[in-house]
Structures are given as structure tokens and as C-alpha cells.
C-alpha atoms as a PDB file:
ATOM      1  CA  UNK A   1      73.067  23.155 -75.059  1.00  0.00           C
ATOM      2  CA  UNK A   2      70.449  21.105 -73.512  1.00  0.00           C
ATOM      3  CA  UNK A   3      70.361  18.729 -76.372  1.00  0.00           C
ATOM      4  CA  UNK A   4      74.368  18.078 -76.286  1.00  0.00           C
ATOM      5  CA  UNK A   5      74.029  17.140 -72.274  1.00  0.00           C
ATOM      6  CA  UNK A   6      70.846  14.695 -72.763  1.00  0.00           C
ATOM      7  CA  UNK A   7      73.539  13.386 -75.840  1.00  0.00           C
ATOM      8  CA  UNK A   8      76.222  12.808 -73.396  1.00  0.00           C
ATOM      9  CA  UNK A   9      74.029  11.244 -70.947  1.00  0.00           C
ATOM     10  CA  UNK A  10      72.842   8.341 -73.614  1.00  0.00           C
ATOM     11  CA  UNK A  11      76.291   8.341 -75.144  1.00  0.00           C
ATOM     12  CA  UNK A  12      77.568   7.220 -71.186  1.00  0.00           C
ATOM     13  CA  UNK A  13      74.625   4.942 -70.678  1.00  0.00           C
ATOM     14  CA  UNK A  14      75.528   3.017 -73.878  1.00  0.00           C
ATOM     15  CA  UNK A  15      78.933   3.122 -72.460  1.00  0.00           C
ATOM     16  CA  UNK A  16      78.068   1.403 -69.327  1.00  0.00           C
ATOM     17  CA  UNK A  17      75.833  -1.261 -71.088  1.00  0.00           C
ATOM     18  CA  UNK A  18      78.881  -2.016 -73.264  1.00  0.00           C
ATOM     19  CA  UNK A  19      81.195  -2.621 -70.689  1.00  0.00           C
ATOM     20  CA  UNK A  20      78.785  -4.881 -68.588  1.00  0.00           C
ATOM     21  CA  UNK A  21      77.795  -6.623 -71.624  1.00  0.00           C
ATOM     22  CA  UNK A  22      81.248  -7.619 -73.025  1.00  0.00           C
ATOM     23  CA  UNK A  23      82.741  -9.702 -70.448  1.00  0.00           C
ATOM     24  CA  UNK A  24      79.511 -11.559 -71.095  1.00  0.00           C
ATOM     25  CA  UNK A  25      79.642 -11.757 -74.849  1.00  0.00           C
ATOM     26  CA  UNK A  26      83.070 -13.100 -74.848  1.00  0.00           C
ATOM     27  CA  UNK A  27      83.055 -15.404 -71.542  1.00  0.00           C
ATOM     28  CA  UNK A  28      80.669 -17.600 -73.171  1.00  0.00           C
ATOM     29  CA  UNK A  29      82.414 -18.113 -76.165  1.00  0.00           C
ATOM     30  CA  UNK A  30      84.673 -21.248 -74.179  1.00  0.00           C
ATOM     31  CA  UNK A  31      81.606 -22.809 -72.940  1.00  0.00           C
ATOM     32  CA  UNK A  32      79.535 -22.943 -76.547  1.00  0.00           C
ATOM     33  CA  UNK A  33      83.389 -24.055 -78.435  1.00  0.00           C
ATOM     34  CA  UNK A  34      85.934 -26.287 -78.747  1.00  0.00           C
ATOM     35  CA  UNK A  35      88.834 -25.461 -77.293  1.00  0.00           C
ATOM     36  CA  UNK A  36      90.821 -25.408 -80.913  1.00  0.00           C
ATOM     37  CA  UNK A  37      87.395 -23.368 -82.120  1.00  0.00           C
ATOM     38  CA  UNK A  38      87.916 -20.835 -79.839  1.00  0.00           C
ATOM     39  CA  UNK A  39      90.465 -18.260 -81.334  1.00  0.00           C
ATOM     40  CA  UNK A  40      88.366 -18.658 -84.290  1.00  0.00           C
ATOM     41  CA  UNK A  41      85.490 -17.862 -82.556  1.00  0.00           C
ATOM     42  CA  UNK A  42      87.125 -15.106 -80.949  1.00  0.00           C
ATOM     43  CA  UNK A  43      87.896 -13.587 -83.723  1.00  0.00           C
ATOM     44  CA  UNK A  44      84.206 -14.093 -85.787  1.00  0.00           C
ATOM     45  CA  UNK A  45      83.218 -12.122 -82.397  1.00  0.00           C
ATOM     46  CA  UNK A  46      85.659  -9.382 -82.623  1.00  0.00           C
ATOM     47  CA  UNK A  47      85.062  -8.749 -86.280  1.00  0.00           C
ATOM     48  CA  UNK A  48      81.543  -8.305 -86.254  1.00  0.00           C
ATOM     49  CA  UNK A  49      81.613  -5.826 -83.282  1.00  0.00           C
ATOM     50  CA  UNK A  50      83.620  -3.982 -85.353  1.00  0.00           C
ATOM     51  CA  UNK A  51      81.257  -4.320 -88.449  1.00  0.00           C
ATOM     52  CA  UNK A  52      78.267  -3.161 -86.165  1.00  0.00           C
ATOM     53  CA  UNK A  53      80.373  -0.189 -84.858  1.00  0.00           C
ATOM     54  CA  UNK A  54      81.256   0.913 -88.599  1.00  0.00           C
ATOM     55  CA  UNK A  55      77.557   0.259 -89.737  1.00  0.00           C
ATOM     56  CA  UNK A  56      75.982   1.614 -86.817  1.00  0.00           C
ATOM     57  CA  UNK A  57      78.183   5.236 -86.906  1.00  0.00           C
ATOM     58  CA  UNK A  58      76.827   5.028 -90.911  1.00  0.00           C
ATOM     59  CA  UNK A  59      73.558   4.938 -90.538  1.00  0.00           C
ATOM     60  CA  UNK A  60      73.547   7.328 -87.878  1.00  0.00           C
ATOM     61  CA  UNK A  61      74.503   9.842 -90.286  1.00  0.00           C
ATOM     62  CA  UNK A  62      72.154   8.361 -92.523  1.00  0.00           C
ATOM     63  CA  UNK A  63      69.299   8.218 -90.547  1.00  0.00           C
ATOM     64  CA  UNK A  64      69.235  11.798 -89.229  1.00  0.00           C
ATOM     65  CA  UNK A  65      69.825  12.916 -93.122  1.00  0.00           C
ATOM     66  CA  UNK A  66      66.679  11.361 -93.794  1.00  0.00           C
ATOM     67  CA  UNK A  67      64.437  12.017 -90.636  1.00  0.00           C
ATOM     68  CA  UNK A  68      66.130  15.637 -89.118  1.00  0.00           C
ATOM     69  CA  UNK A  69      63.401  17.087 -89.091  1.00  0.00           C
ATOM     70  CA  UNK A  70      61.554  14.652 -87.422  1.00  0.00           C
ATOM     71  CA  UNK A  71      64.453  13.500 -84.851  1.00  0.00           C
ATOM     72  CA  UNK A  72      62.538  11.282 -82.778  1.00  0.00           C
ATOM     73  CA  UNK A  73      61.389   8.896 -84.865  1.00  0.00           C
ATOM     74  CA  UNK A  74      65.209   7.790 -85.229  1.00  0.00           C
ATOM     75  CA  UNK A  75      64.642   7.150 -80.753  1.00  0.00           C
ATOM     76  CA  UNK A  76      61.597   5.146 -82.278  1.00  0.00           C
ATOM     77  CA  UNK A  77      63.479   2.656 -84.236  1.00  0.00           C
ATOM     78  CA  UNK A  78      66.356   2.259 -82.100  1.00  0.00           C
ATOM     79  CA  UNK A  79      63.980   1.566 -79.210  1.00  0.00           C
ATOM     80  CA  UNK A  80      62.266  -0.705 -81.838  1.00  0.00           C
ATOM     81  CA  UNK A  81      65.671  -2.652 -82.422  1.00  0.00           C
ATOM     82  CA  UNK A  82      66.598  -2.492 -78.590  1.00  0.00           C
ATOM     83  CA  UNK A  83      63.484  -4.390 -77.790  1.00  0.00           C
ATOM     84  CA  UNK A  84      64.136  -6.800 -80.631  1.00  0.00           C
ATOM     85  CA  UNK A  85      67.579  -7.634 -79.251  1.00  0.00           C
ATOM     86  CA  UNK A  86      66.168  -8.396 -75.660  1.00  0.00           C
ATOM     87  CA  UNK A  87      63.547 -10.471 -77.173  1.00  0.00           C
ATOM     88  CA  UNK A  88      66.172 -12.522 -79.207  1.00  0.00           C
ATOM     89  CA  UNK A  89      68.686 -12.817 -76.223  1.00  0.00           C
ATOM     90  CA  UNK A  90      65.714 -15.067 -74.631  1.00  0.00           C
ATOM     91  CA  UNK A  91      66.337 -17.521 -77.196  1.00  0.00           C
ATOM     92  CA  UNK A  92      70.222 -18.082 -75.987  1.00  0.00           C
ATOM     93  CA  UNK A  93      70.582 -21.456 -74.314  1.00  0.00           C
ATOM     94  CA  UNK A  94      72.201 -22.043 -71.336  1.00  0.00           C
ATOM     95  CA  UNK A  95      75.559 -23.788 -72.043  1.00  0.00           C
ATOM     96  CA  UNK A  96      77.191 -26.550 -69.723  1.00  0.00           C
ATOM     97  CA  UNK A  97      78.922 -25.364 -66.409  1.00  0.00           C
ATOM     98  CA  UNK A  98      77.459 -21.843 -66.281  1.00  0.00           C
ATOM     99  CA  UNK A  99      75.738 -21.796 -63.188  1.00  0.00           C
ATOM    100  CA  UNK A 100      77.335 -19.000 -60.739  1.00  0.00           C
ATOM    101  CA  UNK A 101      76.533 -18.196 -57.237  1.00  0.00           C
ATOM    102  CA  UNK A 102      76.908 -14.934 -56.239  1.00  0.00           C
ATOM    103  CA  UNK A 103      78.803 -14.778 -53.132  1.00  0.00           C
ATOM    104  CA  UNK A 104      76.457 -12.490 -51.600  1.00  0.00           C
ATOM    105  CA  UNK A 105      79.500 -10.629 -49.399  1.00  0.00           C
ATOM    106  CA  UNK A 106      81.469  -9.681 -52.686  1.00  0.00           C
ATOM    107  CA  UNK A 107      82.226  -6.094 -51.608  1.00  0.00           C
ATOM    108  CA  UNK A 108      83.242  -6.870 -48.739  1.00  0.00           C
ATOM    109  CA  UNK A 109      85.497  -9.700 -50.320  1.00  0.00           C
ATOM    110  CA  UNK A 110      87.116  -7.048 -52.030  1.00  0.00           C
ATOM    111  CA  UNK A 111      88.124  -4.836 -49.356  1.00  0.00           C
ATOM    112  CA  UNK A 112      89.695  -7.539 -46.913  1.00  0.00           C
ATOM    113  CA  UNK A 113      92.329  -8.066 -49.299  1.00  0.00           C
END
């Protein structure tokens, strides 16, 4: 039972990234397009999330057929490919108009309203 709540726990944390990461991934998409480039790009984006959902669930199954006996190795590799997606994301330019200030009261901004 241990091993189905420490499954949970990653499955949330994955979760969360996801949903912090999205508004991201797609709010940059009007500031690296044209404007009649956009759906387009929209869509490129939407399709390939999907394609890395399908592929990803695959060789899940895949992965553990080959390594279950020797489980963590599969932690291994997807730390492996973790750390080669944060390297990569270093290589993303900044695009035009996308500095932000962070109104440091934003909480509060929230609850006046």
C-alpha cells in the first residue's frame, strides 16, 4: 500500500507542474507568432501534447515490462530526461514584450475585490 501512496504523491506533483507550466506553454505562443500564425500554432501545440501523453502512457507500460524487476532504473531515466528538458528550456529566447513585474501585493489584490 505504501507504494500506491508514494504513486499518488508523484502522480499530484506532475499534476501541479502541469498546470503551472501550461499557461506558460501557450501564453507565449502570441509573442513568438503572427497573429494569422497563431491558431496554427495553437493547434501544432495542442497536438503534440497529446502525442506526448499517448507516447508517454506507452512506454510506461513498456518500460516497466522491460525493467520490473529492476523498477528504479525507469526513476533513473525519467530523472535523466527531466534534467534534459531543464537544460533545453535554457536555450528559449526571450521574445519581445515579456517582461512582467510582479506586483509584489498580489494576494492582497485579490482579496480587496
Amino acid at each position: 500500500m505504501g507504494n500506491l501512496l508514494y504513486l499518488c504523491a508523484v502522480l499530484f506533483l506532475f499534476m501541479v507542474q502541469s498546470a503551472l507550466f501550461s499557461p506558460a506553454k501557450l501564453g507565449i505562443l502570441p509573442e513568438m507568432l503572427k497573429e494569422e500564425e497563431l491558431s496554427k500554432g495553437n493547434g501544432f501545440m495542442q497536438s503534440w501534447t497529446f502525442v506526448g501523453i499517448i507516447l508517454g502512457t506507452a512506454a510506461g507500460g513498456i518500460l516497466y515490462k522491460i525493467f520490473h524487476s529492476h523498477i528504479y532504473y525507469i526513476g533513473g531515466l525519467m530523472s535523466v530526461l527531466a534534467l534534459i528538458g531543464f537544460g533545453v528550456s535554457f536555450f528559449i529566447h526571450a521574445q519581445r514584450g515579456s517582461v512582467v513585474l510582479l506586483n509584489q501585493k498580489f494576494l492582497s489584490g485579490t482579496w480587496e475585490h
